[in-house]
PDB file of N, CA and C in Angstrom:
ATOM      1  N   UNK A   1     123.466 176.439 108.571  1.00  0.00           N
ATOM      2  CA  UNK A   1     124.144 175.260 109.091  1.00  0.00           C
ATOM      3  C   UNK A   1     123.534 173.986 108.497  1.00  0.00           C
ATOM      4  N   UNK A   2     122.311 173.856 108.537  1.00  0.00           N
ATOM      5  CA  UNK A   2     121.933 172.435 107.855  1.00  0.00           C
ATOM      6  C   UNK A   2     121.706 172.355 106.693  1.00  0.00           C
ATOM      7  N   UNK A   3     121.575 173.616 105.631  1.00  0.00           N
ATOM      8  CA  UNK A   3     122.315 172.908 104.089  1.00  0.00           C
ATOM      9  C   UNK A   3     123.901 173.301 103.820  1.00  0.00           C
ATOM     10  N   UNK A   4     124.577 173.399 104.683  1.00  0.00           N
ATOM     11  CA  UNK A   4     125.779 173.306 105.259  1.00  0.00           C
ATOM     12  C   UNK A   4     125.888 172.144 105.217  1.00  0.00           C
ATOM     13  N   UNK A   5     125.402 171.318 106.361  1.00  0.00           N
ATOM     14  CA  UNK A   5     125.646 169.898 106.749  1.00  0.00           C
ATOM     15  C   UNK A   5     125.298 168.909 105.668  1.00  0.00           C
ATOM     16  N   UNK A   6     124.188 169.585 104.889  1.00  0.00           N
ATOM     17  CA  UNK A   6     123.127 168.462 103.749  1.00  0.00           C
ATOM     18  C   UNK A   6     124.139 169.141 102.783  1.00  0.00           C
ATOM     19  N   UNK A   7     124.715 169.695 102.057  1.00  0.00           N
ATOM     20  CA  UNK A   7     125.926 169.945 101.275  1.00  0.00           C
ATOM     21  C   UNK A   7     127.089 168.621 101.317  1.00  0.00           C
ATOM     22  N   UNK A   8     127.219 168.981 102.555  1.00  0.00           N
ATOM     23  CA  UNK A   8     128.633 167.660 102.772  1.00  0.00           C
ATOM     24  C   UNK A   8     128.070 166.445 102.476  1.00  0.00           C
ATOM     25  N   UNK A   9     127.371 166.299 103.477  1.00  0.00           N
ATOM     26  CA  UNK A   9     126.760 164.822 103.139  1.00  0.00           C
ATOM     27  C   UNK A   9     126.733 164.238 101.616  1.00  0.00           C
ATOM     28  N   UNK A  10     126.228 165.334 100.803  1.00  0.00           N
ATOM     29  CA  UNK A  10     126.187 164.964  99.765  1.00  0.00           C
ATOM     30  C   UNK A  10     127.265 164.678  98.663  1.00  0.00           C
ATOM     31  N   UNK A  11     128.092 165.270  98.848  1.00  0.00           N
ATOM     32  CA  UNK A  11     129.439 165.821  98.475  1.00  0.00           C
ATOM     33  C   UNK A  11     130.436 164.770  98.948  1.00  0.00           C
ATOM     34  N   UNK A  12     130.072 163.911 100.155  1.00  0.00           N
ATOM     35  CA  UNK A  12     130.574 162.671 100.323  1.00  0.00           C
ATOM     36  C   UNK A  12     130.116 161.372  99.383  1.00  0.00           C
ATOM     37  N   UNK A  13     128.586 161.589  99.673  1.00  0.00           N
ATOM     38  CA  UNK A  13     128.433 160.891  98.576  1.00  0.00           C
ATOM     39  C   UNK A  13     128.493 160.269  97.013  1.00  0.00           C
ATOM     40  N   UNK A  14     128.729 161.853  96.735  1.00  0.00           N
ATOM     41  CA  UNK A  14     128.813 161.500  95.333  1.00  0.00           C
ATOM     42  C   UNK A  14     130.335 161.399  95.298  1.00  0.00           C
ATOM     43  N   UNK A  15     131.086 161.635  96.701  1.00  0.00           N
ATOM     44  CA  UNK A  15     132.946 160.625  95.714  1.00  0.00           C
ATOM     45  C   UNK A  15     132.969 159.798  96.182  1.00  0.00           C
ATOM     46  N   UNK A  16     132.032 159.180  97.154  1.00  0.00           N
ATOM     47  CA  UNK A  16     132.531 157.799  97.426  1.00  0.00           C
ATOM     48  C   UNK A  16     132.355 156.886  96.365  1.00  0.00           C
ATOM     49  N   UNK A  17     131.223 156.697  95.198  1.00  0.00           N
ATOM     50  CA  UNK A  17     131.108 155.524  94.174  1.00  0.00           C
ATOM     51  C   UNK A  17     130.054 154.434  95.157  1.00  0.00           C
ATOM     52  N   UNK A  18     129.808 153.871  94.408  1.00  0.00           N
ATOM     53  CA  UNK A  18     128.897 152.492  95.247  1.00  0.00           C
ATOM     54  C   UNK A  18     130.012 151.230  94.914  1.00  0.00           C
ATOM     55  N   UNK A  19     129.198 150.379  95.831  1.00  0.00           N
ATOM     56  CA  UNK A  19     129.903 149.197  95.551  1.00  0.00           C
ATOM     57  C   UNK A  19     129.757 148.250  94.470  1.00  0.00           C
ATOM     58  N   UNK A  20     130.144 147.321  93.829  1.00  0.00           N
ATOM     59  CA  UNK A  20     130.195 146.724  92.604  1.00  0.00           C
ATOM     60  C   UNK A  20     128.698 146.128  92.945  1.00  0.00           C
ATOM     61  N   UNK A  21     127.442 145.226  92.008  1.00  0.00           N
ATOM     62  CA  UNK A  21     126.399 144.880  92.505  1.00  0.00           C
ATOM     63  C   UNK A  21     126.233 143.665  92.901  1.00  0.00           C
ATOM     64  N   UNK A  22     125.179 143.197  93.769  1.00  0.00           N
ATOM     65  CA  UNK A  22     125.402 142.068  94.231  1.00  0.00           C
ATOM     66  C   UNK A  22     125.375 140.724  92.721  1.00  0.00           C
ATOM     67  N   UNK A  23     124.526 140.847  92.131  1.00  0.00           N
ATOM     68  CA  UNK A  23     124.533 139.828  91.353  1.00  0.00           C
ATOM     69  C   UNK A  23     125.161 140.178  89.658  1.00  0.00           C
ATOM     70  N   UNK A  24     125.446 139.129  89.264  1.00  0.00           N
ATOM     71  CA  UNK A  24     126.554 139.091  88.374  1.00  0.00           C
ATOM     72  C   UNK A  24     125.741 139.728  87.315  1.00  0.00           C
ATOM     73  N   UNK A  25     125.975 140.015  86.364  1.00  0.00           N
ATOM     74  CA  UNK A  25     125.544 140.951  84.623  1.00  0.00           C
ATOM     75  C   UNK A  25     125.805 140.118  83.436  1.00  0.00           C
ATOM     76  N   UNK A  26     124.762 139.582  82.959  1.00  0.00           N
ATOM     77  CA  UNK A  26     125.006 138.547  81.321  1.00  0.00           C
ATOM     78  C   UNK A  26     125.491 139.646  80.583  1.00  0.00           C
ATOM     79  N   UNK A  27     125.568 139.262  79.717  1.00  0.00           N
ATOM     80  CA  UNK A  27     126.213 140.132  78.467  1.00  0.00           C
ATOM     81  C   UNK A  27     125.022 141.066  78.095  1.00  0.00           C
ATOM     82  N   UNK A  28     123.831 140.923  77.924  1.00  0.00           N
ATOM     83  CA  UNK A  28     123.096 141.639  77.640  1.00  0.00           C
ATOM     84  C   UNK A  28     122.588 143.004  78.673  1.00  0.00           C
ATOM     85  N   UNK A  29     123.769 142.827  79.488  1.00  0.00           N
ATOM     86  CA  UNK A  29     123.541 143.856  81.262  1.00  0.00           C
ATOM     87  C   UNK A  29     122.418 143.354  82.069  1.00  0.00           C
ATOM     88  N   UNK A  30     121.449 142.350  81.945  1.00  0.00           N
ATOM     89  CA  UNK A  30     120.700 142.017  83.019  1.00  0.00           C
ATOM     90  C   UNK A  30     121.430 140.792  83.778  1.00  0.00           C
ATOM     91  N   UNK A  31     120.630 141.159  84.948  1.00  0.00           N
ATOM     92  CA  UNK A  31     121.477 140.778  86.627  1.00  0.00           C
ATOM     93  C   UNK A  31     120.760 138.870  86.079  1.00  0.00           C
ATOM     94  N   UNK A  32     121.702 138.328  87.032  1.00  0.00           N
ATOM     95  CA  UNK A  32     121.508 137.042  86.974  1.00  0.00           C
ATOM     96  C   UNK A  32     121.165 136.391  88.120  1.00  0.00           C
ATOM     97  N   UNK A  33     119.746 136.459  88.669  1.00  0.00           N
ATOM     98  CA  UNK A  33     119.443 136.011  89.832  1.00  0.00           C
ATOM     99  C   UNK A  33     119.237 134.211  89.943  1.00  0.00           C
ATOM    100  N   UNK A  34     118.283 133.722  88.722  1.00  0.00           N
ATOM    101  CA  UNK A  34     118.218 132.408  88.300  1.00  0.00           C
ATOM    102  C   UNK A  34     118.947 131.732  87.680  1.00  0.00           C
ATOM    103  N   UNK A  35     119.208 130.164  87.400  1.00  0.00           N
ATOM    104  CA  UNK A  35     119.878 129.614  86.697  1.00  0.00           C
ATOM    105  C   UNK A  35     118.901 129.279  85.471  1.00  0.00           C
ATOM    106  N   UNK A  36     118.121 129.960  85.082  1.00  0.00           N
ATOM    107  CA  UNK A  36     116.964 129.079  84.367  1.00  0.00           C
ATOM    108  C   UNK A  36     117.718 128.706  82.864  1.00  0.00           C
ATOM    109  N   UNK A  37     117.187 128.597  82.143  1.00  0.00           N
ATOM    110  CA  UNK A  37     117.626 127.965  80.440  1.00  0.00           C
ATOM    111  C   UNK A  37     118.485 129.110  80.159  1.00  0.00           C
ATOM    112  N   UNK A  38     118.194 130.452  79.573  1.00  0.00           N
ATOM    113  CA  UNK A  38     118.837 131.191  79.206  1.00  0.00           C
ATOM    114  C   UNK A  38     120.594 131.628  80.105  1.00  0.00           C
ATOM    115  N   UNK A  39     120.628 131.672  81.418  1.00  0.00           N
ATOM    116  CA  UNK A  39     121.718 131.702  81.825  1.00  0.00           C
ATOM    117  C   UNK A  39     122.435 130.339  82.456  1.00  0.00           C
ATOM    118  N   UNK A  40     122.256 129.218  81.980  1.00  0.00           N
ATOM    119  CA  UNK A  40     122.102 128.225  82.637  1.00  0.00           C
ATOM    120  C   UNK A  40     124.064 128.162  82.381  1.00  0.00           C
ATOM    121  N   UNK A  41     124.535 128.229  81.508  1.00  0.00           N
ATOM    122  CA  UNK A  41     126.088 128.890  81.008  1.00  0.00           C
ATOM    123  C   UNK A  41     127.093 129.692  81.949  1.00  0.00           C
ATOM    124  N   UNK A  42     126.602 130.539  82.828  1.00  0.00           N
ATOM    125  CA  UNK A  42     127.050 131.786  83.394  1.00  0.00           C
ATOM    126  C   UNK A  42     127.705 130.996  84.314  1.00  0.00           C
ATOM    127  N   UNK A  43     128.961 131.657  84.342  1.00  0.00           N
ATOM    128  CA  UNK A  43     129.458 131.098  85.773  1.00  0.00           C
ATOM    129  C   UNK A  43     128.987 132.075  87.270  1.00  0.00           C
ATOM    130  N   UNK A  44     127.534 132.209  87.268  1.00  0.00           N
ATOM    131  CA  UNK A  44     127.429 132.275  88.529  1.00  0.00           C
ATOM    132  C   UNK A  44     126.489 131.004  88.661  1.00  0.00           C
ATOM    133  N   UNK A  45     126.234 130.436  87.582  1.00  0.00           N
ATOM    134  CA  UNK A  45     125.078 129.157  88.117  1.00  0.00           C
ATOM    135  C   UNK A  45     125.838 128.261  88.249  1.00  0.00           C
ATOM    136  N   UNK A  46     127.258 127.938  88.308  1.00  0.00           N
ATOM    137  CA  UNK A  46     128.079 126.749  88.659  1.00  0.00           C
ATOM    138  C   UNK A  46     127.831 126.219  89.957  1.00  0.00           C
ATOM    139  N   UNK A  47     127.559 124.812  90.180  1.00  0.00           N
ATOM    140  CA  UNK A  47     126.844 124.463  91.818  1.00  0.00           C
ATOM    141  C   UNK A  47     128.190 124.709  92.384  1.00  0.00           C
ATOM    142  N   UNK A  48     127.149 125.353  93.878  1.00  0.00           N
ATOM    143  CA  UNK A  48     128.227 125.444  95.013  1.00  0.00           C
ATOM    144  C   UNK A  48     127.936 124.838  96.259  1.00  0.00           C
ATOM    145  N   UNK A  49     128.859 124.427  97.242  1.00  0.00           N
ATOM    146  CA  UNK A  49     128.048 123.671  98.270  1.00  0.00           C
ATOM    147  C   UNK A  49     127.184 124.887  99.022  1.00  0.00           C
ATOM    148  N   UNK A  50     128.175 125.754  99.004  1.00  0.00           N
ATOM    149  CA  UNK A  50     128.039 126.918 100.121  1.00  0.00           C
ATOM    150  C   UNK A  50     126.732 127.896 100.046  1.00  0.00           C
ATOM    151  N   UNK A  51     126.329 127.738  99.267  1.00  0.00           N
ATOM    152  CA  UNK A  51     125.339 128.830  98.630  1.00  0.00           C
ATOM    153  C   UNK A  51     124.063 127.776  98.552  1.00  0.00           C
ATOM    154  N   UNK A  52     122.883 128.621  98.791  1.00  0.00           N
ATOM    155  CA  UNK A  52     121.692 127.803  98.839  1.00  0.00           C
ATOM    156  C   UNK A  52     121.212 127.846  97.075  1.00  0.00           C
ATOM    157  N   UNK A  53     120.754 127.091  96.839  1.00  0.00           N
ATOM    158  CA  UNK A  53     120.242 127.324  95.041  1.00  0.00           C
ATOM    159  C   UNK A  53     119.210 126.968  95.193  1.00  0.00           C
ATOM    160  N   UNK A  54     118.022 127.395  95.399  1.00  0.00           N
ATOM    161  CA  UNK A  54     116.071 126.984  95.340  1.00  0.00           C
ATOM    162  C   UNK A  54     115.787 128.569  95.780  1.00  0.00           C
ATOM    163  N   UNK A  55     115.007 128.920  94.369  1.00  0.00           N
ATOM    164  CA  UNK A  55     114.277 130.503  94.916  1.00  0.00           C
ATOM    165  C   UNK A  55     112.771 129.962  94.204  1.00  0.00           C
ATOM    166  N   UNK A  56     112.077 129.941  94.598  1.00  0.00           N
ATOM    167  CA  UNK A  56     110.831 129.447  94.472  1.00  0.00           C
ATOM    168  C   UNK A  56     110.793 128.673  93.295  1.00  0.00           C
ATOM    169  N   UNK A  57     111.767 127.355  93.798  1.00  0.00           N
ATOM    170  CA  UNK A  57     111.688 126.049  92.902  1.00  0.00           C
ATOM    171  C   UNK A  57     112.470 126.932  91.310  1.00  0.00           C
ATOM    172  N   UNK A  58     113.261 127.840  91.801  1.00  0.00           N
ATOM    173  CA  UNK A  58     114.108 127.385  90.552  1.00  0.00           C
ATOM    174  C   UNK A  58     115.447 127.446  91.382  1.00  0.00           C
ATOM    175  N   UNK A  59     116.658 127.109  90.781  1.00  0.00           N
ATOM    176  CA  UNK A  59     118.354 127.509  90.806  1.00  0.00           C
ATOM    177  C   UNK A  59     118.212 128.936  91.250  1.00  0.00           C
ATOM    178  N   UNK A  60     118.888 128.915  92.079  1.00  0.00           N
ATOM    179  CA  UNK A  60     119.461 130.001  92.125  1.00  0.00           C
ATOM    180  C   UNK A  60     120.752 130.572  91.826  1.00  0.00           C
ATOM    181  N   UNK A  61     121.220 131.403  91.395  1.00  0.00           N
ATOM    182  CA  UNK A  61     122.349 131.798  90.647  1.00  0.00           C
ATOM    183  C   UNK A  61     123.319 132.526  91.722  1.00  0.00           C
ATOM    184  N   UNK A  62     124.788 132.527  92.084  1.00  0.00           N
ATOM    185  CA  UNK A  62     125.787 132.765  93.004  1.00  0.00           C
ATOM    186  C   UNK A  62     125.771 133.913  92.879  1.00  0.00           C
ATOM    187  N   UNK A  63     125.900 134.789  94.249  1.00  0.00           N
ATOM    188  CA  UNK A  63     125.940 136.325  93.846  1.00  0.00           C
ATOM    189  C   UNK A  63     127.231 136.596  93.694  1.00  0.00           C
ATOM    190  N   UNK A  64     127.730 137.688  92.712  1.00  0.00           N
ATOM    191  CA  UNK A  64     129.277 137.915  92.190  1.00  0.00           C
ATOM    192  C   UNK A  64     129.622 138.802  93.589  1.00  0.00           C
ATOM    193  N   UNK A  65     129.139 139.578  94.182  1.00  0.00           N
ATOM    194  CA  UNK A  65     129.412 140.083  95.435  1.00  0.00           C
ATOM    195  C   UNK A  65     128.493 140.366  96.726  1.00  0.00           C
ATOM    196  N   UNK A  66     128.839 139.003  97.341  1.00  0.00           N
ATOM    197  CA  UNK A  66     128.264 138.565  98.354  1.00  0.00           C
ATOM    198  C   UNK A  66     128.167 140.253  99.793  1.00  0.00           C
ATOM    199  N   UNK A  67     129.036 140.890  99.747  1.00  0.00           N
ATOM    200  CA  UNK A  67     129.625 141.954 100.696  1.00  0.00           C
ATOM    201  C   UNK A  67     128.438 143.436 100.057  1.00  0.00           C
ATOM    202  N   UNK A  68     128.019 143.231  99.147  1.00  0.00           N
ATOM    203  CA  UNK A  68     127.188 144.289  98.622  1.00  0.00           C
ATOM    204  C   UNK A  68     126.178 144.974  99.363  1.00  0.00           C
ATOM    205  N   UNK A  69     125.692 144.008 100.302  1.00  0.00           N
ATOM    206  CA  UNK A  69     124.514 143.983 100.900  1.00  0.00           C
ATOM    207  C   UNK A  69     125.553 145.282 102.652  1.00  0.00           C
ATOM    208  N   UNK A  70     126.555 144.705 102.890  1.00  0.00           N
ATOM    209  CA  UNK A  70     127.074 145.232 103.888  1.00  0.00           C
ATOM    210  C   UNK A  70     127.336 146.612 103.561  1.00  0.00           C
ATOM    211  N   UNK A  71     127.763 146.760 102.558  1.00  0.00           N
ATOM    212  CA  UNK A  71     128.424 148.145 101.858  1.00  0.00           C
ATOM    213  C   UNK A  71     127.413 149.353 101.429  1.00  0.00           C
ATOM    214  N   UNK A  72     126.525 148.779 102.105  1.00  0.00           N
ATOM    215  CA  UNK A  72     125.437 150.194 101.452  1.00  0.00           C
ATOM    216  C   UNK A  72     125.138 151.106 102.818  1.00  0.00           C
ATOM    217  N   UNK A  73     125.853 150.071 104.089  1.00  0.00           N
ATOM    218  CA  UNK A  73     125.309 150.774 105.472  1.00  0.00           C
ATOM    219  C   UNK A  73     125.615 152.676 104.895  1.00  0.00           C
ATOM    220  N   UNK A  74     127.106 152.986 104.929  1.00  0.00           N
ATOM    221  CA  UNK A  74     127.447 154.051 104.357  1.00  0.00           C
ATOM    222  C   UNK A  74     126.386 155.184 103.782  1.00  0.00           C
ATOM    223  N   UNK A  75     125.964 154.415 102.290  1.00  0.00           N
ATOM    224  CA  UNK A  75     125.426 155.150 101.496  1.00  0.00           C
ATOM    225  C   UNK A  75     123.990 155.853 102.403  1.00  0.00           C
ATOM    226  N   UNK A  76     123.480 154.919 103.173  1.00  0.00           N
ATOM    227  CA  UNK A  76     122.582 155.261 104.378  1.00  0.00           C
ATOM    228  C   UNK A  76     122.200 156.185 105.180  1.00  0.00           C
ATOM    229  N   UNK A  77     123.717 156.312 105.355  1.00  0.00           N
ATOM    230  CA  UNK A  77     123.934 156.838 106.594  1.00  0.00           C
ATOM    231  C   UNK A  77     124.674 157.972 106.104  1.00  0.00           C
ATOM    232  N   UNK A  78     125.054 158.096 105.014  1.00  0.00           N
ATOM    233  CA  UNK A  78     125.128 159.656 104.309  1.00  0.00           C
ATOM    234  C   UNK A  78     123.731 160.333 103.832  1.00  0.00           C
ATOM    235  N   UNK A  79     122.820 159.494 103.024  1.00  0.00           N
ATOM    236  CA  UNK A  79     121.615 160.013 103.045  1.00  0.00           C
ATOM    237  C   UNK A  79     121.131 160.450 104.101  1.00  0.00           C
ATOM    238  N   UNK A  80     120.969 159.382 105.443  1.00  0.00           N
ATOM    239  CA  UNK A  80     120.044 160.027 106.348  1.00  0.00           C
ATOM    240  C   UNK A  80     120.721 161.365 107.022  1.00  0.00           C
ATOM    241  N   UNK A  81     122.194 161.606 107.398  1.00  0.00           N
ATOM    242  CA  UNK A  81     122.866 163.314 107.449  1.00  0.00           C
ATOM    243  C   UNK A  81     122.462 164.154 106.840  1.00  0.00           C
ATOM    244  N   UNK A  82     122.297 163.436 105.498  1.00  0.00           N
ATOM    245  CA  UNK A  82     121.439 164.812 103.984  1.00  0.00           C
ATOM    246  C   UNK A  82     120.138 165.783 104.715  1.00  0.00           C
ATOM    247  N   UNK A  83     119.524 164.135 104.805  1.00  0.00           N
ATOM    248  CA  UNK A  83     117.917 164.621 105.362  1.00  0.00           C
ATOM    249  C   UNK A  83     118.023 165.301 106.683  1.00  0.00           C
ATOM    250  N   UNK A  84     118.681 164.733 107.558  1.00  0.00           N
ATOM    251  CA  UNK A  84     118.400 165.590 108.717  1.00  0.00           C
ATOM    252  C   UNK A  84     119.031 167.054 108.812  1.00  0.00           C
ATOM    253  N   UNK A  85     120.026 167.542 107.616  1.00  0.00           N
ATOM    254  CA  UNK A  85     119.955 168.464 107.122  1.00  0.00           C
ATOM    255  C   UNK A  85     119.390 169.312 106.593  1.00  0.00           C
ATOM    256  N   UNK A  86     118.581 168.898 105.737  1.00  0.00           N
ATOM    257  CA  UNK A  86     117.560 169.778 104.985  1.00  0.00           C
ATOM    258  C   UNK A  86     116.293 169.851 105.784  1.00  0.00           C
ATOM    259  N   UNK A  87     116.091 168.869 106.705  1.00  0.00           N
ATOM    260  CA  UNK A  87     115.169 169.223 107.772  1.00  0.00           C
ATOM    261  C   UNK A  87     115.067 170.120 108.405  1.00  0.00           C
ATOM    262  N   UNK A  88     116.684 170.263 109.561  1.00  0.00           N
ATOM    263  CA  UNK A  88     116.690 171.295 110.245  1.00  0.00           C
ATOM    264  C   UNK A  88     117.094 172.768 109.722  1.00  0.00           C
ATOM    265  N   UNK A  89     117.336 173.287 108.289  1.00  0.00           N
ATOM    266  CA  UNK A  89     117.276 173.991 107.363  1.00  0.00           C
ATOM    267  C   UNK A  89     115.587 174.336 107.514  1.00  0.00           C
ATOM    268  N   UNK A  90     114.863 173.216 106.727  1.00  0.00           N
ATOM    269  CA  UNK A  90     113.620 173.667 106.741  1.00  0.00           C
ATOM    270  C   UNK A  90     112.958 174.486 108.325  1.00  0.00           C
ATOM    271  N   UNK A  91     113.011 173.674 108.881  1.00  0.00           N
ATOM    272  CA  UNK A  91     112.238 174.012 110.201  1.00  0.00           C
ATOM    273  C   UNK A  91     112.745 175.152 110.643  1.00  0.00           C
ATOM    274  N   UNK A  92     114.158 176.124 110.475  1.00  0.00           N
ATOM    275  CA  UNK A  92     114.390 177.132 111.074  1.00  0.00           C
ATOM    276  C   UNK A  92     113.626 177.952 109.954  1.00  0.00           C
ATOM    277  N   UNK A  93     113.596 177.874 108.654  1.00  0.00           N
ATOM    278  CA  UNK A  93     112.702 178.367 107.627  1.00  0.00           C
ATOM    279  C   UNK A  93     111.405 178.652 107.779  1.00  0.00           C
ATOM    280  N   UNK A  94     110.840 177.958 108.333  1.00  0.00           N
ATOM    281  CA  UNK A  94     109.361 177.795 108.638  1.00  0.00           C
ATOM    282  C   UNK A  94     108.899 178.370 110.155  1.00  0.00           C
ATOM    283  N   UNK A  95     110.092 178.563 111.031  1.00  0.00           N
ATOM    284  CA  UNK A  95     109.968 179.227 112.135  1.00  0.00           C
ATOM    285  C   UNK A  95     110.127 180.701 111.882  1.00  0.00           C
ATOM    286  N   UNK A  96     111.091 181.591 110.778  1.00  0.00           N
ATOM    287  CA  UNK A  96     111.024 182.460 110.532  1.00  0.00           C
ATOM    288  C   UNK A  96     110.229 182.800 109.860  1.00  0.00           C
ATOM    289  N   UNK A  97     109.697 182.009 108.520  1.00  0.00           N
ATOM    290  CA  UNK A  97     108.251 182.485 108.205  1.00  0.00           C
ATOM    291  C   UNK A  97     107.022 183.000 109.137  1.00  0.00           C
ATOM    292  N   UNK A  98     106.841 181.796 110.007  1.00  0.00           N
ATOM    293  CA  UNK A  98     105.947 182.349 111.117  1.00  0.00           C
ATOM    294  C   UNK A  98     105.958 183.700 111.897  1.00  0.00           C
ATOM    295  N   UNK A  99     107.348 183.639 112.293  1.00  0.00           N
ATOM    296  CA  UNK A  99     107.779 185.173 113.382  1.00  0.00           C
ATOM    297  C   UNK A  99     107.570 185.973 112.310  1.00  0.00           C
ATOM    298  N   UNK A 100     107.833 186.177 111.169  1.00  0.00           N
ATOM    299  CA  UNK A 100     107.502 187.125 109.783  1.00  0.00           C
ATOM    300  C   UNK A 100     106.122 187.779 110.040  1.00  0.00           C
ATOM    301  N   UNK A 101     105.385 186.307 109.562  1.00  0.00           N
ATOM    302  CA  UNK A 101     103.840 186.460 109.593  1.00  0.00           C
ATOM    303  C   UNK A 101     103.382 187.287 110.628  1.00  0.00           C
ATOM    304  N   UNK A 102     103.844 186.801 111.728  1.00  0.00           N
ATOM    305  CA  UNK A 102     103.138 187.971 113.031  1.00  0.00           C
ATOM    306  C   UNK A 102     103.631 189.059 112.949  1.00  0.00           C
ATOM    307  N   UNK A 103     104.022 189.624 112.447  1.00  0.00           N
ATOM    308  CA  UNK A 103     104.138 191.152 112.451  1.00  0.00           C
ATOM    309  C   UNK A 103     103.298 191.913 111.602  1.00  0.00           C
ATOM    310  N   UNK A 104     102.730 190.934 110.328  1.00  0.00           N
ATOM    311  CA  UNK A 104     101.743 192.133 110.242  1.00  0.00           C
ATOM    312  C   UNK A 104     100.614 192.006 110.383  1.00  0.00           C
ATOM    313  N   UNK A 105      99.967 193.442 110.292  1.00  0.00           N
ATOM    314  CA  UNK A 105      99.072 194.160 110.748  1.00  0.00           C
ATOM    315  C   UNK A 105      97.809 193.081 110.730  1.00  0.00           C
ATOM    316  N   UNK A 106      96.776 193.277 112.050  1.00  0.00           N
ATOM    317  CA  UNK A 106      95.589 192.027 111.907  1.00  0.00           C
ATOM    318  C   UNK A 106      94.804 191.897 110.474  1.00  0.00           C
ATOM    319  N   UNK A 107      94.533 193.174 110.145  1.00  0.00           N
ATOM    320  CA  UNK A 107      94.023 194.133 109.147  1.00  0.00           C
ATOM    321  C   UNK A 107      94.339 193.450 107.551  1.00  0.00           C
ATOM    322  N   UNK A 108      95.389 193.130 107.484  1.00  0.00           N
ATOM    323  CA  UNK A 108      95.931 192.427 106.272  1.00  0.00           C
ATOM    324  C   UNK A 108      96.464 191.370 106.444  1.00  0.00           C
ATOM    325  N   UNK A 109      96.231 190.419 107.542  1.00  0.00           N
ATOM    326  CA  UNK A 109      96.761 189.200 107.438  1.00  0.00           C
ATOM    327  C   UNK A 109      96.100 188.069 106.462  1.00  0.00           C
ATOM    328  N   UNK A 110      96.834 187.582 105.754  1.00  0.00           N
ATOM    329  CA  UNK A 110      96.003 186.327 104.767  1.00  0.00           C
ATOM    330  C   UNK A 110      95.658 186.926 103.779  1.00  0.00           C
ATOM    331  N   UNK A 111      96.185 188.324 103.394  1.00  0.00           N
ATOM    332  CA  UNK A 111      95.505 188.794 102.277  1.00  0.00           C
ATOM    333  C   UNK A 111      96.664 188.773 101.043  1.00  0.00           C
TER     334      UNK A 111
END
């Protein structure tokens, strides 16, 4: 039953896809958190009222998807089903190992 359950979980996961990332991608594929010299161009550093711009005294750069941060509850909360799957998998594992173990003989135990 629980790599049963840690099966699905997973199996959800991998068709759901993730969500697009929070901050935007220069051309060269790195994320654009600052406005500093090099991305100073990008339209995520265009001022906005709405958006705070100071990350330790520099610009800060607009995130391309603000909702990113919400959208991972999911991915979460399919992982943590995984785990508590393969947990309770393990632990019935490790309970039958034990009942195993006691059966044999005093004589050869640990040997």
């Amino acid at each position: 039953l629980g790599w049963s359950v840690c099966g699905a979980a997973l199996l959800a996961l991998a068709a759901g896809g993730l969500p697009d990332p929070y901050w935007c991608a220069d051309s060269g594929g790195h994320y654009v958190t600052t406005c500093d010299t090099p991305h100073s161009s990008h339209p995520a550093c265009v001022p906005s009222v709405d958006s705070p711009r100071d990350i330790g005294g520099e610009a800060a750069a607009a995130p391309c998807n603000a909702a990113a941060a919400a959208g991972a509850g999911w991915v979460t909360w399919l992982m943590f089903v995984a785990t508590l799957g393969y947990v309770c998998a393990d632990v019935a594992a490790d309970g039958l190992t034990a009942t195993l173990a006691m059966r044999e003989p005093i004589e050869s135990r640990g040997t």
